[in-house]
C-alpha atoms as a PDB file:
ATOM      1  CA  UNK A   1      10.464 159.704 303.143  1.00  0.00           C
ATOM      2  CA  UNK A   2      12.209 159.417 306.158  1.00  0.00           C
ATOM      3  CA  UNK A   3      13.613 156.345 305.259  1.00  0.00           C
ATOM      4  CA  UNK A   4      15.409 157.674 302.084  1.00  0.00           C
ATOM      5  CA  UNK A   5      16.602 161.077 303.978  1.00  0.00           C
ATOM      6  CA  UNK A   6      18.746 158.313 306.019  1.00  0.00           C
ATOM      7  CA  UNK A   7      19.973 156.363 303.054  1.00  0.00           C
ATOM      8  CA  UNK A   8      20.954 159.585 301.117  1.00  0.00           C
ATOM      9  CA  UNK A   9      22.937 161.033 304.370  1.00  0.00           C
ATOM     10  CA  UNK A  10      24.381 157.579 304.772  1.00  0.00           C
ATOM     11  CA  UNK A  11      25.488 157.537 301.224  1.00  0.00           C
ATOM     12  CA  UNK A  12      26.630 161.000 301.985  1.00  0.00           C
ATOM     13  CA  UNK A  13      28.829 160.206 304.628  1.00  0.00           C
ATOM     14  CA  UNK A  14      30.105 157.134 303.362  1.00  0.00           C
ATOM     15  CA  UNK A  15      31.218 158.771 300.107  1.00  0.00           C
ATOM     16  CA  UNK A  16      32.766 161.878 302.057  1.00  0.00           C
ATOM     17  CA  UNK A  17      35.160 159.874 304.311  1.00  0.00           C
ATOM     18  CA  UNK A  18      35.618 157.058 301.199  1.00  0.00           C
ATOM     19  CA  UNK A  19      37.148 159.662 299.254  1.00  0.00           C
ATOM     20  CA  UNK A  20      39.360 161.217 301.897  1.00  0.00           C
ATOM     21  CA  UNK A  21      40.853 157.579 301.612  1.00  0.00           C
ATOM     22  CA  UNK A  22      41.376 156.959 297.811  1.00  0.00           C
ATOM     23  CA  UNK A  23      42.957 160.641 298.034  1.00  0.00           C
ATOM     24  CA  UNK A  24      44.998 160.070 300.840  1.00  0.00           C
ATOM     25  CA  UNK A  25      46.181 156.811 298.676  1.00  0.00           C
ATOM     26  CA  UNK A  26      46.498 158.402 295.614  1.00  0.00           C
ATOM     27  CA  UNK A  27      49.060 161.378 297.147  1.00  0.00           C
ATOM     28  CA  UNK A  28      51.236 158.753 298.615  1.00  0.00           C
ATOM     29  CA  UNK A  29      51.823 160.414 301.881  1.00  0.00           C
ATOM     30  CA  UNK A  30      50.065 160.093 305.271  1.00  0.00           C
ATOM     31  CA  UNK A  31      51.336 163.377 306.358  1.00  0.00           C
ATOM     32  CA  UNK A  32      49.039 165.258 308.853  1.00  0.00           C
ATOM     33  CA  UNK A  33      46.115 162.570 309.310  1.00  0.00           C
ATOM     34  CA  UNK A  34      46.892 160.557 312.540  1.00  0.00           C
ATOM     35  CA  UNK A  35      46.008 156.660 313.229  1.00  0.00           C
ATOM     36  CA  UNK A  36      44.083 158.126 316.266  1.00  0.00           C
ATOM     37  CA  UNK A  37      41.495 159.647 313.660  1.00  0.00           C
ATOM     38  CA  UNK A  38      40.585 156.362 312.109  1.00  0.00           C
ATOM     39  CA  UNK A  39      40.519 154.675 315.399  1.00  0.00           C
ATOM     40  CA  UNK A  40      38.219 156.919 317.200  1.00  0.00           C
ATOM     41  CA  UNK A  41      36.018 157.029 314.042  1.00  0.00           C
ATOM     42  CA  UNK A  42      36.613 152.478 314.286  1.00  0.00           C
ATOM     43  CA  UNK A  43      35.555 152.893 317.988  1.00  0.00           C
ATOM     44  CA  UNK A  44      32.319 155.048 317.602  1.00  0.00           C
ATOM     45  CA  UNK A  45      30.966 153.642 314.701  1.00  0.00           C
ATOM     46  CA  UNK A  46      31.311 150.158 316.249  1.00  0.00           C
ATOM     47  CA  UNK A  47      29.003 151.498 319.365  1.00  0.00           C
ATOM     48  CA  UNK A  48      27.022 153.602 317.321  1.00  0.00           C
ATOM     49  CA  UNK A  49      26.564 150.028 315.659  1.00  0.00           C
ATOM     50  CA  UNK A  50      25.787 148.073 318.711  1.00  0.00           C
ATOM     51  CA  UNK A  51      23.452 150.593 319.625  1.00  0.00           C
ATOM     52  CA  UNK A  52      21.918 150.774 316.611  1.00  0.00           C
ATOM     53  CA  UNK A  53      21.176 147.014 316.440  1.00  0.00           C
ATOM     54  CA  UNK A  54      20.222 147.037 320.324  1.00  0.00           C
ATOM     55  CA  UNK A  55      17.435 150.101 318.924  1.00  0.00           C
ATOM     56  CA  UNK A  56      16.814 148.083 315.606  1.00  0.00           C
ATOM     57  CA  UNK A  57      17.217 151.014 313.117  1.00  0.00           C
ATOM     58  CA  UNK A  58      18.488 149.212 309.976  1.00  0.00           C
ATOM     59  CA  UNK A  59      20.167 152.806 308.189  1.00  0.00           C
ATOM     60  CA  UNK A  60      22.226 153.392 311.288  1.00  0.00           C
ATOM     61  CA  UNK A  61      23.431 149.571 311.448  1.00  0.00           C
ATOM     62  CA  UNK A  62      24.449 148.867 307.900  1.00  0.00           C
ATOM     63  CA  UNK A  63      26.082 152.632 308.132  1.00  0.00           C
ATOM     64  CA  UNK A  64      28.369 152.470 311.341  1.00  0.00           C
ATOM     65  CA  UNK A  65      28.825 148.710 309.661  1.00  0.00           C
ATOM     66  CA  UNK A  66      30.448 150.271 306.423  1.00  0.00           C
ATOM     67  CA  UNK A  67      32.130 152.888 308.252  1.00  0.00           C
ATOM     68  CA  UNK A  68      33.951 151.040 311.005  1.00  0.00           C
ATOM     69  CA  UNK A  69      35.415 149.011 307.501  1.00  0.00           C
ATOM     70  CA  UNK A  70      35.662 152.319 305.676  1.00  0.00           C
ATOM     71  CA  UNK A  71      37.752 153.365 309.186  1.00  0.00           C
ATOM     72  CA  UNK A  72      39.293 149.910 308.757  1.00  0.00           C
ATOM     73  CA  UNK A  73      40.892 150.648 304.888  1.00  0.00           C
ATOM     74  CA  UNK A  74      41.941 154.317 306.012  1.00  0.00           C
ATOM     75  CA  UNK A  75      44.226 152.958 309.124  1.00  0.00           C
ATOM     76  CA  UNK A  76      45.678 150.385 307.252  1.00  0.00           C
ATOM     77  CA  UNK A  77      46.608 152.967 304.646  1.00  0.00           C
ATOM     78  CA  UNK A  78      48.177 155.081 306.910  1.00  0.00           C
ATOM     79  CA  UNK A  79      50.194 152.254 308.399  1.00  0.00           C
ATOM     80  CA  UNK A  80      51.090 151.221 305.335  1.00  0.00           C
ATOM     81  CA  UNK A  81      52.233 155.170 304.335  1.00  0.00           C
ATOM     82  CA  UNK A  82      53.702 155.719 307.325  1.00  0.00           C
ATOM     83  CA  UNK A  83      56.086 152.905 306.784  1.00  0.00           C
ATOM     84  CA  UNK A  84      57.054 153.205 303.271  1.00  0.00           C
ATOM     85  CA  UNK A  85      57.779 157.008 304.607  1.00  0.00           C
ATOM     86  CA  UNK A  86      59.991 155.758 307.510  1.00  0.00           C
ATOM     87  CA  UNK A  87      61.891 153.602 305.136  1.00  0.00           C
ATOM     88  CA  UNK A  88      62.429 156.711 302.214  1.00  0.00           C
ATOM     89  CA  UNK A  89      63.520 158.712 304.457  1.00  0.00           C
ATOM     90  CA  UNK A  90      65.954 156.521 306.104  1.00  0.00           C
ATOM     91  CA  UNK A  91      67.227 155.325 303.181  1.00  0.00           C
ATOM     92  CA  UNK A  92      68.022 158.904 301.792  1.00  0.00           C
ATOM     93  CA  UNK A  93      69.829 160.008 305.014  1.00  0.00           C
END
């Protein structure tokens, strides 16, 4: 039981923060989320990872895995907004 608590909060979390992404994709606009979110949330997960391997709790490793990638998609999205904003609204001025 314990077990499956972890892998239904995992799939929880993962599902959460996956669909702040699509919707922050979807809306076309990066306004009000910061790069700084998604690389805090790289930087923990990646020692929450290390520390879960060093601890060897499988649930906490393949989660901070799939979120430092999930944190991965959502700053390249934002870069990726952020420019395409920068260059709209330079090229209406």
């Amino acid at each position: 039981m314990t077990e499956v608590i972890g892998w239904v909060s995992s799939a929880i979390l993962f599902l959460t923060v996956s669909r702040q992404i699509y919707k922050q994709w979807q809306s076309g606009t990066s306004e009000g989320v910061s790069i700084w979110l998604f690389i805090g949330q790289m930087a923990a997960s990646l020692g929450f990872a290390v520390y879960s391997w060093l601890v060897w709790n499988p649930v906490f490793i393949f989660t901070n895995v799939v979120m430092v990638l999930n944190g991965l998609v959502g700053f390249f999205i934002s870069l990726y907004l952020k420019k395409h904003e920068s260059s709209t609204a330079e090229s209406t001025s």
